[in-house]
C-alpha atoms as a PDB file:
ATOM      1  CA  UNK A   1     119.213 168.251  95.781  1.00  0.00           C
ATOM      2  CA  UNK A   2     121.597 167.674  92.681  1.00  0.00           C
ATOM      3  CA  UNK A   3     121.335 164.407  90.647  1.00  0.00           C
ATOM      4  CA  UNK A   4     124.362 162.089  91.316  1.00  0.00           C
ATOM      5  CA  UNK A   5     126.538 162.657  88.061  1.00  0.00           C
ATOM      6  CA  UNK A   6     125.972 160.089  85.126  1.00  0.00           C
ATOM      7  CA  UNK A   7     129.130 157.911  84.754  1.00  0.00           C
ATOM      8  CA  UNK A   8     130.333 157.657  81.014  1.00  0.00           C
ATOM      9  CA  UNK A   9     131.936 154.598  81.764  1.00  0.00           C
ATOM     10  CA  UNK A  10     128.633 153.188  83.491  1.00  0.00           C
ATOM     11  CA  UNK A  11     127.467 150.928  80.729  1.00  0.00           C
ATOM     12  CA  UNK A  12     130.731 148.846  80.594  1.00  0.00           C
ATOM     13  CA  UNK A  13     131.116 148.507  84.041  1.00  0.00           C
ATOM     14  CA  UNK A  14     130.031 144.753  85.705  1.00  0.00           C
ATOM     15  CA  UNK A  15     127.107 144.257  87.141  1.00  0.00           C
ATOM     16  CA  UNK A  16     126.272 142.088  89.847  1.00  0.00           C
ATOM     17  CA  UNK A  17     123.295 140.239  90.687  1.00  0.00           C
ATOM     18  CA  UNK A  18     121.634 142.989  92.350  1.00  0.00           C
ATOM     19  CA  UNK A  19     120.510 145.499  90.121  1.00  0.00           C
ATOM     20  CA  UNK A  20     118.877 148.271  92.324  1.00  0.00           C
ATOM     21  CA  UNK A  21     120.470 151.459  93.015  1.00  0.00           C
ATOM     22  CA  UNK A  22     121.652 152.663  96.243  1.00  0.00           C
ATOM     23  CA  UNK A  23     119.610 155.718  97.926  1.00  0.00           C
ATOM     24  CA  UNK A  24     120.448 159.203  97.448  1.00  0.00           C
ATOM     25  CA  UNK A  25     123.726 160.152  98.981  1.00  0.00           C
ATOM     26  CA  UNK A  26     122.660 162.943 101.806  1.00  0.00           C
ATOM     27  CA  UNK A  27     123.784 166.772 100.603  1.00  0.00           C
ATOM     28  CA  UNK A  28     125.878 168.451 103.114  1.00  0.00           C
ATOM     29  CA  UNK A  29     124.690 170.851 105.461  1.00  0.00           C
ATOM     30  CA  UNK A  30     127.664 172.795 105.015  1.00  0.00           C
ATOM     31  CA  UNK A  31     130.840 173.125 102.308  1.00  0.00           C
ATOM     32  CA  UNK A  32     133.850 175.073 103.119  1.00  0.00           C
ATOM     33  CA  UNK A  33     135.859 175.652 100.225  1.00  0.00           C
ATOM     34  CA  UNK A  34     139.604 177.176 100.557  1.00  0.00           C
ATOM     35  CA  UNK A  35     141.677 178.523  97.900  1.00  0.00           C
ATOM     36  CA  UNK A  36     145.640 179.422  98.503  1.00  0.00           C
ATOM     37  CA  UNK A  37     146.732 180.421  95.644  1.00  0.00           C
ATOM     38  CA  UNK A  38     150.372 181.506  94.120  1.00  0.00           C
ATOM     39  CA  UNK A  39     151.102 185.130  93.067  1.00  0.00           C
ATOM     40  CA  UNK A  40     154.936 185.210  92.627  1.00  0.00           C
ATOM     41  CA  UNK A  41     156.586 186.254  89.822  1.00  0.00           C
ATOM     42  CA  UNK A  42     156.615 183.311  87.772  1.00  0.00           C
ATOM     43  CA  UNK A  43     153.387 183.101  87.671  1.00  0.00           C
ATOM     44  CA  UNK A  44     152.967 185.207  84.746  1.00  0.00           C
ATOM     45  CA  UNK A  45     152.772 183.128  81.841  1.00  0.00           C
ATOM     46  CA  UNK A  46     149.761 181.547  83.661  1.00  0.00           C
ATOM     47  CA  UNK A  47     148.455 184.451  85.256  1.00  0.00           C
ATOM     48  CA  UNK A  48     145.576 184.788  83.217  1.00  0.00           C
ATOM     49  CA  UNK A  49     144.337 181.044  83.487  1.00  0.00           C
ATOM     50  CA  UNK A  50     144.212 181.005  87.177  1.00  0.00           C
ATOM     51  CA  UNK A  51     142.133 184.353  87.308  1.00  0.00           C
ATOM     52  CA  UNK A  52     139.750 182.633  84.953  1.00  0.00           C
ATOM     53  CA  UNK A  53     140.388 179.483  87.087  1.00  0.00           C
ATOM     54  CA  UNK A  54     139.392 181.078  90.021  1.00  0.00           C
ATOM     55  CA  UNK A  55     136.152 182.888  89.237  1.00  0.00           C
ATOM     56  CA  UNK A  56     134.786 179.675  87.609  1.00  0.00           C
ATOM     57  CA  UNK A  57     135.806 177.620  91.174  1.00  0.00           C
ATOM     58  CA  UNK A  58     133.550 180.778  92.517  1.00  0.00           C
ATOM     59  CA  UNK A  59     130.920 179.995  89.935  1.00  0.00           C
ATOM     60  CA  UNK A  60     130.681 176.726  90.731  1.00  0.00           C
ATOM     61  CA  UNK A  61     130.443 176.905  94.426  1.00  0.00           C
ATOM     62  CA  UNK A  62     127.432 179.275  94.155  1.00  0.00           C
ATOM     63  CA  UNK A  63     126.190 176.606  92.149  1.00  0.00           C
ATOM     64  CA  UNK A  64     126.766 173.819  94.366  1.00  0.00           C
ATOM     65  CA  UNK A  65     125.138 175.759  97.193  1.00  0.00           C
ATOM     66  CA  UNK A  66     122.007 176.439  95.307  1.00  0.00           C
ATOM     67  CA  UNK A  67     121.910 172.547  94.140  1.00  0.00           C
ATOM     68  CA  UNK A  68     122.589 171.289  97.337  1.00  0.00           C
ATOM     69  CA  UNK A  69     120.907 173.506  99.848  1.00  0.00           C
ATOM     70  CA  UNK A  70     124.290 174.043 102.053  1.00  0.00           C
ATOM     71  CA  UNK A  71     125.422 177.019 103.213  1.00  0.00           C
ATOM     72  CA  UNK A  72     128.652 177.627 101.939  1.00  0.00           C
ATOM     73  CA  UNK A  73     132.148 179.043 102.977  1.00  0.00           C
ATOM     74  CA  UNK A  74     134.572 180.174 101.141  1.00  0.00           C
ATOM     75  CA  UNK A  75     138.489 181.590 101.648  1.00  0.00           C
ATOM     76  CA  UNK A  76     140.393 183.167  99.214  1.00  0.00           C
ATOM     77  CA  UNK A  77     144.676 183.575  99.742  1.00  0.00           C
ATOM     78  CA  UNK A  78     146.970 184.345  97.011  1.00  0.00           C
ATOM     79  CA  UNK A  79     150.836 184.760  98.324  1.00  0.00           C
ATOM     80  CA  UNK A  80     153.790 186.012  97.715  1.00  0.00           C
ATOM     81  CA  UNK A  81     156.367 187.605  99.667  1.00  0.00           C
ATOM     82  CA  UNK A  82     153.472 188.163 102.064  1.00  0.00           C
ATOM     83  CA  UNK A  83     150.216 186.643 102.013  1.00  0.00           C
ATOM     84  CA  UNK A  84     146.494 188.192 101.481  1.00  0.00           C
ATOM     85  CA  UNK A  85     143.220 187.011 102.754  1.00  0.00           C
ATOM     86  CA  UNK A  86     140.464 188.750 100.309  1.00  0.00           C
ATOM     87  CA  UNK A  87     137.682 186.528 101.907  1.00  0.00           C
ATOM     88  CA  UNK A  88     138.149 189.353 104.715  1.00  0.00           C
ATOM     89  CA  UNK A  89     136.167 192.125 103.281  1.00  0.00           C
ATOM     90  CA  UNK A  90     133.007 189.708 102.376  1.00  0.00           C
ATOM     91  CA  UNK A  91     132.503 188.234 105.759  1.00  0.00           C
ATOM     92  CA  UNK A  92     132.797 188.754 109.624  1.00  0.00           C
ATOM     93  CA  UNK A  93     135.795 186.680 109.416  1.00  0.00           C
ATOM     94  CA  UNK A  94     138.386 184.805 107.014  1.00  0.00           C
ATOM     95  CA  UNK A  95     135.597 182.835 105.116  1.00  0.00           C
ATOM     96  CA  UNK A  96     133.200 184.545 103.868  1.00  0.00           C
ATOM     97  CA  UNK A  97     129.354 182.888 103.161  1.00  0.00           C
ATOM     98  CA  UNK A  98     128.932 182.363  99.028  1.00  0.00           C
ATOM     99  CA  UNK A  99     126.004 184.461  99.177  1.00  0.00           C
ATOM    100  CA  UNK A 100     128.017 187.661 100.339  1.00  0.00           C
ATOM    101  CA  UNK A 101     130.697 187.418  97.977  1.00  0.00           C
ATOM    102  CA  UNK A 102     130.104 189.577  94.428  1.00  0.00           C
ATOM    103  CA  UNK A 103     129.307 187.595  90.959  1.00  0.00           C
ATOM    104  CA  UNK A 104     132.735 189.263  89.411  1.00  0.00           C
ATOM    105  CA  UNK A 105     135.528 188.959  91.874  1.00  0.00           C
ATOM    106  CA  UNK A 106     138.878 191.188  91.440  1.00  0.00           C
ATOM    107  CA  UNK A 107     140.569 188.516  90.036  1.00  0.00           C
ATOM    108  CA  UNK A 108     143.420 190.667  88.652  1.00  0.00           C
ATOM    109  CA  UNK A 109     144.476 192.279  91.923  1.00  0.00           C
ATOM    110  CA  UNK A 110     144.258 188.890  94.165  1.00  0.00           C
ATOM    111  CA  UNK A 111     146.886 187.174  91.475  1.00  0.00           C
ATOM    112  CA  UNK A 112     148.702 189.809  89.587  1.00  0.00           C
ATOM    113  CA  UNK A 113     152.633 188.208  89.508  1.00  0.00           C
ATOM    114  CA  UNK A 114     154.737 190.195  91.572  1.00  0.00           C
ATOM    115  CA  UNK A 115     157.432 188.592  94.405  1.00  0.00           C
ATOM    116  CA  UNK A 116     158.863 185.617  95.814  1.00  0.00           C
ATOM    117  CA  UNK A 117     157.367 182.720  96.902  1.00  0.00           C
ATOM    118  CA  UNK A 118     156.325 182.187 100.473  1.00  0.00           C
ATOM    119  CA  UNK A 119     154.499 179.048 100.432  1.00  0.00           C
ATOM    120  CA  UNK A 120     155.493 176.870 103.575  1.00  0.00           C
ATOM    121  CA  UNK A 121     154.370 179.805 105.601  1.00  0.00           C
ATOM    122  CA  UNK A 122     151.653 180.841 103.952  1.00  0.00           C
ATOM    123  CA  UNK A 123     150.100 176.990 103.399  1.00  0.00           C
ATOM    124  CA  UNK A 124     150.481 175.986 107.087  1.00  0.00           C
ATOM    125  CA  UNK A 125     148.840 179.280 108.430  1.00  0.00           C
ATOM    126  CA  UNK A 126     145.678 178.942 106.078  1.00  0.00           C
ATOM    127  CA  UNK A 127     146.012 175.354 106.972  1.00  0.00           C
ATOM    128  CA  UNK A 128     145.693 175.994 110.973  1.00  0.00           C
ATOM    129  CA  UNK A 129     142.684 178.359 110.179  1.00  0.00           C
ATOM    130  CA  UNK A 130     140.966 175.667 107.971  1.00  0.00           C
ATOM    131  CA  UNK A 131     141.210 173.664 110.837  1.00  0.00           C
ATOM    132  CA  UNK A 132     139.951 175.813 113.558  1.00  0.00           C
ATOM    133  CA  UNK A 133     136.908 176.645 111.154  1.00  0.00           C
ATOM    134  CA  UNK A 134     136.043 173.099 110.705  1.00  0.00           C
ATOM    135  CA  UNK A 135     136.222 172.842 114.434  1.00  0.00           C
ATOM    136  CA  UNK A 136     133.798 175.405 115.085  1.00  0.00           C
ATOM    137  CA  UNK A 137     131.563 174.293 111.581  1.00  0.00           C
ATOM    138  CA  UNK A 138     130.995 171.041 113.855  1.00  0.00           C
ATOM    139  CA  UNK A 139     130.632 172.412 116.963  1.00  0.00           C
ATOM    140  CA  UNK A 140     127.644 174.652 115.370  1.00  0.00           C
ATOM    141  CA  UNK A 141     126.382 171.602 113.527  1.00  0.00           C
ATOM    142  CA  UNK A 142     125.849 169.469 116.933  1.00  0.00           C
ATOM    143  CA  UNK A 143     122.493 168.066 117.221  1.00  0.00           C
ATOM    144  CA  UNK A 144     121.484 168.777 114.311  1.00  0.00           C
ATOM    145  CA  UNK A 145     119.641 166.408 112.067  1.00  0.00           C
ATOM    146  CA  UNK A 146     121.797 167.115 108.779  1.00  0.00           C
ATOM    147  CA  UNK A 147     125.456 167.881 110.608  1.00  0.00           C
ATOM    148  CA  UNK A 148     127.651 166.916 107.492  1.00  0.00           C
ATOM    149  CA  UNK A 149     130.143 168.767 106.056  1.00  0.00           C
ATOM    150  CA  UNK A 150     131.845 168.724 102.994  1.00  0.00           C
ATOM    151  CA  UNK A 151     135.525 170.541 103.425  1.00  0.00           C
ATOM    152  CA  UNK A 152     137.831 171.290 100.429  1.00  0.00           C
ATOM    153  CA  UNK A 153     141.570 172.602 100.973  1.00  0.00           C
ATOM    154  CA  UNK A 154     143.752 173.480  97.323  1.00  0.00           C
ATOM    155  CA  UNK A 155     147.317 174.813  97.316  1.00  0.00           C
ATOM    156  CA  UNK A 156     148.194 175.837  93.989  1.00  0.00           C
ATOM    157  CA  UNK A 157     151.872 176.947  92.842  1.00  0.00           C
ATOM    158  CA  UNK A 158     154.094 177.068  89.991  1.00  0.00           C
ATOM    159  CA  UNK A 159     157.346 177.118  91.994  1.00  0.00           C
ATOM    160  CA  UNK A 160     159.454 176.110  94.804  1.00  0.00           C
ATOM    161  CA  UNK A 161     159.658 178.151  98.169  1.00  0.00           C
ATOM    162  CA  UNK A 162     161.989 180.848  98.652  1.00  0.00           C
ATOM    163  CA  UNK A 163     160.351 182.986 100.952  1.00  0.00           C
ATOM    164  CA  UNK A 164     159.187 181.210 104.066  1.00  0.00           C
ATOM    165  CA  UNK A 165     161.302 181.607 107.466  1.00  0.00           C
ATOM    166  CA  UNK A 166     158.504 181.007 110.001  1.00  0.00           C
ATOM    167  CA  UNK A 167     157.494 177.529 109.985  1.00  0.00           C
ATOM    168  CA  UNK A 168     159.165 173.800 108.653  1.00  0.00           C
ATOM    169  CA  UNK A 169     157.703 171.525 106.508  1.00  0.00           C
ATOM    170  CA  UNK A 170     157.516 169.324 109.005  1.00  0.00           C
ATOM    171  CA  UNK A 171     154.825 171.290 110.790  1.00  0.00           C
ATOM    172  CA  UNK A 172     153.107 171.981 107.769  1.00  0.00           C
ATOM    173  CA  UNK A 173     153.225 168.025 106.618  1.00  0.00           C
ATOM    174  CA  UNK A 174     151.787 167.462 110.244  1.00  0.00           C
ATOM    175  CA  UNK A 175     148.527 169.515 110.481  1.00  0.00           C
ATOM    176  CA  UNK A 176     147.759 168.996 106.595  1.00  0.00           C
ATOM    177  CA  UNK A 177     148.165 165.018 107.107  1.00  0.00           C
ATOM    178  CA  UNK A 178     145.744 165.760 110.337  1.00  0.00           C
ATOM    179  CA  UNK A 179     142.865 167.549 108.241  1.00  0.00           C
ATOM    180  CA  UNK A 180     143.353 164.071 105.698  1.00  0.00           C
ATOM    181  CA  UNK A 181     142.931 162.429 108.588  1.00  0.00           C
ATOM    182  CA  UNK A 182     139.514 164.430 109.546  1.00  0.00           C
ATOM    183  CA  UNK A 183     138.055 163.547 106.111  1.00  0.00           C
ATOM    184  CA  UNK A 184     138.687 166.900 104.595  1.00  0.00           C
ATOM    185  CA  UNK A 185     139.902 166.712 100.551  1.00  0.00           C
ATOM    186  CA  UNK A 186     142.863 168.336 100.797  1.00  0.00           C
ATOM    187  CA  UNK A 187     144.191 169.131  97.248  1.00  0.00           C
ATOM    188  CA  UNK A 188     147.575 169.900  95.940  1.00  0.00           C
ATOM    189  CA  UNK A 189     148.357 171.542  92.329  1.00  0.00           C
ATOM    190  CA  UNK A 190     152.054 172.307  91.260  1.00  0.00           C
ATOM    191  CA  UNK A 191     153.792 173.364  88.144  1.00  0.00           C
ATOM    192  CA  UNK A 192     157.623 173.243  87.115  1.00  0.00           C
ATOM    193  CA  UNK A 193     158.226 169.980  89.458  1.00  0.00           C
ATOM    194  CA  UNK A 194     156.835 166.417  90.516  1.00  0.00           C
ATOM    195  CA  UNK A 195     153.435 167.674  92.196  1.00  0.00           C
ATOM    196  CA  UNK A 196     153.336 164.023  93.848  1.00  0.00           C
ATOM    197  CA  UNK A 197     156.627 164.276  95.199  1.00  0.00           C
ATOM    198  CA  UNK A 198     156.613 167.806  96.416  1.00  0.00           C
ATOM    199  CA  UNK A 199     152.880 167.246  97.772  1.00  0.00           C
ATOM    200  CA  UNK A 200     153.781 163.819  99.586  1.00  0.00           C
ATOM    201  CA  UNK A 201     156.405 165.674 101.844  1.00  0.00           C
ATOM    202  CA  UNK A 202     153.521 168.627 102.565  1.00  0.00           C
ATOM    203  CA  UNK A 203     151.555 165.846 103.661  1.00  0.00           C
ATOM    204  CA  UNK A 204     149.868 165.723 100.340  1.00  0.00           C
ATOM    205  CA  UNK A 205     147.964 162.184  99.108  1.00  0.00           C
ATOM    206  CA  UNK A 206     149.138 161.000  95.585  1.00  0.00           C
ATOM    207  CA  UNK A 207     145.585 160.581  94.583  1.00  0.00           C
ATOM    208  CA  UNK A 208     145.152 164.869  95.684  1.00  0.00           C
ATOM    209  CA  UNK A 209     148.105 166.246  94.017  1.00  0.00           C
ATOM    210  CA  UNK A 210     148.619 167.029  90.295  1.00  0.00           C
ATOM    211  CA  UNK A 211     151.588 168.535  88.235  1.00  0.00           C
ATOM    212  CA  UNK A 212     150.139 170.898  85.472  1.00  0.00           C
ATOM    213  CA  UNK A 213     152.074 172.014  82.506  1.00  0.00           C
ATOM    214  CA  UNK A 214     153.262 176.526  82.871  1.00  0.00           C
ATOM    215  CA  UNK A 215     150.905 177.259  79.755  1.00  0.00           C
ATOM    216  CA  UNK A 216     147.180 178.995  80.059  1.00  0.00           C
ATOM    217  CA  UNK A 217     146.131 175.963  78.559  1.00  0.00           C
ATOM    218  CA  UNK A 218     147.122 173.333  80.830  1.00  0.00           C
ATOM    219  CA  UNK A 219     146.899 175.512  84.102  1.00  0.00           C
ATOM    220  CA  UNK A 220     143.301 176.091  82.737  1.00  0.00           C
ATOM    221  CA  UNK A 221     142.528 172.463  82.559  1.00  0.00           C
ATOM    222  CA  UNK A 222     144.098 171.895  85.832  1.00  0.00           C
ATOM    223  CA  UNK A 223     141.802 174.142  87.544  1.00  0.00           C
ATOM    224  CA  UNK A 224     139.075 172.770  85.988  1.00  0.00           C
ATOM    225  CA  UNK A 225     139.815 169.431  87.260  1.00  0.00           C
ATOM    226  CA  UNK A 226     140.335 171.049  91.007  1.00  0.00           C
ATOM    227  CA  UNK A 227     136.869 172.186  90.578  1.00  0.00           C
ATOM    228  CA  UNK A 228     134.918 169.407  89.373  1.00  0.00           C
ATOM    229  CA  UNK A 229     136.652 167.180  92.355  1.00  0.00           C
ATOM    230  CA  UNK A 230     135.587 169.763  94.941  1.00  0.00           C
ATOM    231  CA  UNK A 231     131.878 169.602  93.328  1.00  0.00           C
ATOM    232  CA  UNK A 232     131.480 165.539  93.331  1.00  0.00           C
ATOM    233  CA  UNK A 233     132.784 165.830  96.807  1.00  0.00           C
ATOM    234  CA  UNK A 234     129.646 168.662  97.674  1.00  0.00           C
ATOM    235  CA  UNK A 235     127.206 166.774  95.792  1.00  0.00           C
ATOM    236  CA  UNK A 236     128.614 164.072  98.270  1.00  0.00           C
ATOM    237  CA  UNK A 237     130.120 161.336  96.289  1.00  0.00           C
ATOM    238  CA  UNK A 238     133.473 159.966  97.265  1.00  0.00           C
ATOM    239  CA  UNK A 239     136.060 161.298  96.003  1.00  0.00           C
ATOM    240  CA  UNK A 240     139.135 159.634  93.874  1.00  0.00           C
ATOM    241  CA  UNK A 241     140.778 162.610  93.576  1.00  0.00           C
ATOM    242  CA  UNK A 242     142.146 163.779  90.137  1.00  0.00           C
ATOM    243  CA  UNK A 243     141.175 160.893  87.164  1.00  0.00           C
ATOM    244  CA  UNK A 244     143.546 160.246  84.776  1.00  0.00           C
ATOM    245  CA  UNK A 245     142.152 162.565  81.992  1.00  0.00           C
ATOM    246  CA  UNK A 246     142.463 165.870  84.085  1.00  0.00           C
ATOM    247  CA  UNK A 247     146.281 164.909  84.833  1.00  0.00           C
ATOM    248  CA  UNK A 248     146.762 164.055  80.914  1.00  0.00           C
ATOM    249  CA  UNK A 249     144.555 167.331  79.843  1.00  0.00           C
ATOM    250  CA  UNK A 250     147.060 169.343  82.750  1.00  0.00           C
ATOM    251  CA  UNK A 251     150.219 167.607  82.156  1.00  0.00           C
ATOM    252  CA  UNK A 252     153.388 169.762  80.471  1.00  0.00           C
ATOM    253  CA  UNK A 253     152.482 169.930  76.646  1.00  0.00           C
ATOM    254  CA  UNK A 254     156.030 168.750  76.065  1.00  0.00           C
ATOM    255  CA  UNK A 255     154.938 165.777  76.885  1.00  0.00           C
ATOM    256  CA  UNK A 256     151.701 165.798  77.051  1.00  0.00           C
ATOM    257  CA  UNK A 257     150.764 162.983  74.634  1.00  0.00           C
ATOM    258  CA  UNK A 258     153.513 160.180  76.548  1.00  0.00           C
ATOM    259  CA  UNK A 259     152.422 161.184  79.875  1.00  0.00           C
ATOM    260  CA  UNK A 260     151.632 158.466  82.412  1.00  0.00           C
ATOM    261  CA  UNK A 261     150.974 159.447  85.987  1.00  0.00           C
ATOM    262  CA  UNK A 262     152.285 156.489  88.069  1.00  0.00           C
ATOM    263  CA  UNK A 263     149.750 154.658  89.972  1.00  0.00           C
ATOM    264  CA  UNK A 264     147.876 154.938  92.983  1.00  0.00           C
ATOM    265  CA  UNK A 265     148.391 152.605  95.592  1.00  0.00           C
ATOM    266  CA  UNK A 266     144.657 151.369  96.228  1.00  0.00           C
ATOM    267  CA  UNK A 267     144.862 152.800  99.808  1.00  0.00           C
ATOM    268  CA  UNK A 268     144.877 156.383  98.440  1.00  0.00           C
ATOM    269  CA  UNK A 269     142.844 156.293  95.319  1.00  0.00           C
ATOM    270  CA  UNK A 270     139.457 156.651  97.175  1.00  0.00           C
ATOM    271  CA  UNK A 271     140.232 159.483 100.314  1.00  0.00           C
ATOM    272  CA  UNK A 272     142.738 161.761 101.413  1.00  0.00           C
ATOM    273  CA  UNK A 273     142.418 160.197 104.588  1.00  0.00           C
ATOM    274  CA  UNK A 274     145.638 158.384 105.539  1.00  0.00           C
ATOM    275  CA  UNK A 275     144.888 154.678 106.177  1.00  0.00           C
ATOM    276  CA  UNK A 276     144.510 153.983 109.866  1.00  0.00           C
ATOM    277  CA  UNK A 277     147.247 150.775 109.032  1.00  0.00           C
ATOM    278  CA  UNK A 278     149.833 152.364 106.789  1.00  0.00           C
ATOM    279  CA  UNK A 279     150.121 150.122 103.592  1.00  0.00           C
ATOM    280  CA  UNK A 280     153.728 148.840 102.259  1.00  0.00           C
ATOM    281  CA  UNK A 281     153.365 150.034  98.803  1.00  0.00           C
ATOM    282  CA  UNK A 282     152.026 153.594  99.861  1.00  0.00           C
ATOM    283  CA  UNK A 283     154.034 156.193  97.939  1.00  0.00           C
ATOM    284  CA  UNK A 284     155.925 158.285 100.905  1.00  0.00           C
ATOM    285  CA  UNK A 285     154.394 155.847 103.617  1.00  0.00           C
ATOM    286  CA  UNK A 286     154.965 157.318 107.258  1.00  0.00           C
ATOM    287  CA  UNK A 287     152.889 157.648 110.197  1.00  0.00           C
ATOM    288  CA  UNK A 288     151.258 161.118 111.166  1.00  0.00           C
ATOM    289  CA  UNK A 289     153.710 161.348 113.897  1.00  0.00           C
ATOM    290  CA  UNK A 290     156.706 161.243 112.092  1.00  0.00           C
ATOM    291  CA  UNK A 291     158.394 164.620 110.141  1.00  0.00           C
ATOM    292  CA  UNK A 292     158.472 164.340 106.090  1.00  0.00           C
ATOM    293  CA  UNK A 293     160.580 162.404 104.721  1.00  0.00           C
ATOM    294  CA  UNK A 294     163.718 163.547 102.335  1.00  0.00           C
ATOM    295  CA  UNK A 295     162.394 164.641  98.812  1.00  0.00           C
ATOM    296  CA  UNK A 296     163.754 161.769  96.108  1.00  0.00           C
ATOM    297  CA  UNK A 297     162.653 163.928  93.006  1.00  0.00           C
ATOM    298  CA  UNK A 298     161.970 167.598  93.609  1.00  0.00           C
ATOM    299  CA  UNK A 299     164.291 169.935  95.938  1.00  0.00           C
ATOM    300  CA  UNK A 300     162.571 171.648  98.455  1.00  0.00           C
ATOM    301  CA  UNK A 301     164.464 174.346 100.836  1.00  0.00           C
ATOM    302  CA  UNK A 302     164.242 173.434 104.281  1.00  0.00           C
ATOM    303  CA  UNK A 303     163.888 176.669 107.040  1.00  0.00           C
ATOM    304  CA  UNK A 304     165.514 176.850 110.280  1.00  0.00           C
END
């Protein structure tokens, strides 16, 4: 079992009367890790930090596996006029078991730029099948003494959709809000606009989604920072999505050293989950029924 992580802050926070720790927090049985990632053009000045990005969020999943004892699944996507599934070719279906999947991925043919951008489409069909695999995670997991599972969704794009004619955002903001809703992290990273903004009409939590600056450097650290929230959330800790260092570390080097990432409200800081009573000060606050609201800061092209 892995050792809870160490906090640096721990010896200035408060302490109560009671000074025991609490008991282990139990490993999953299972972690399901899913990667979309963009492949469009644009992508090219950060090309290289998102295939390094990517085979250390493979690294580290191995790793969390072996630490934890879980079996793990994992999905690979990139997109962009058309969307790939690589997990394919490692497993007998879309998500592929850690264990099959090769040391050195081909990172450089799973997110070489080339194309538009079809993200609505592409998120809300990888979306569907993360679903229908967590579905049938649980149903193999029933009765079972250990049947937790630790489930990880990231969306990662450097641009706006131009691509998509299938499906609205609407739909997407519907069944992403559901898998929040299921406990799953569900993590959004997004550069050249307001990742909160954009994200919260997806269906997005403020406390999940990220901006990071177009540069190797800050994509770099923004992958990073996707991973090490996916591993506290397999070594089972709750997660507060990204801190405030990974979005400073991330953040456009422009303004890197002013940058302030407004605040969560304190019913998103600790889950993706969406609050069973909607809060008043929730950024984007609407019940899972209802379609996404207008975007107030980033443009996003609505399909019909």
């Amino acid at each position: 079992m892995a050792s809870l992580t160490t906090l640096s802050c721990l010896n200035s926070v408060k302490r109560g009367a009671v000074t025991t720790r609490p008991d282990a927090v139990r490993p999953p049985a299972v972690i399901i890790f899913e990667y979309i990632g963009d492949r469009s053009g644009s992508t090219e000045n950060i090309a290289a930090a998102q295939m390094t990005g990517l085979q250390k969020c493979i690294d580290d999943r191995r790793e969390d596996a072996n630490n934890t004892g879980a079996t793990c699944f994992v999905s690979i996507t990139t997109f962009d006029d058309e969307a790939t599934t690589f997990t394919t070719e490692w497993g007998g279906d879309e998500y592929a078991n850690i264990k099959d999947i090769p040391k050195v991925i081909d990172v450089q043919k799973m997110l070489e730029p080339r194309g538009c951008t079809r993200l609505i489409d592409t998120a809300y069909e990888r979306a569907i099948a993360f679903e229908n695999k967590l579905s049938e995670i649980h149903e193999s997991l029933k009765g079972k003494d250990n049947d937790k599972v630790v489930a990880v969704f990231t969306l990662s794009t450097d641009g706006m959709d131009n691509a998509s004619n299938k499906y609205k955002i609407q739909e997407l903001n519907a069944v992403i809000r559901r898998l929040r809703n299921s406990g799953a992290e569900m993590m959004f990273l997004a550069a050249n606009q307001d990742a909160i903004a954009t994200g919260a009409n997806f269906g997005f939590a403020a406390s999940h989604a990220m901006t990071f600056g177009a540069t190797p450097s800050t994509a770099k650290a923004a992958f990073n920072g996707m991973s090490q929230v996916t591993r506290d959330s397999s070594e089972g800790m709750p997660s507060p999505g990204f801190s405030q260092a990974m979005r400073q570390s991330s953040a456009p080097t422009d303004n890197a050293s002013s940058y302030s990432q407004p605040t969560m409200p304190s019913s998103l800081r600790m889950t993706t989950c969406v609050p069973q009573t909607p809060q008043p000060n929730d950024l984007h606050s609407f019940s899972s029924q209802s379609v996404a609201p207008p975007l107030t800061r980033s443009p996003v092209v609505h399909f019909h």
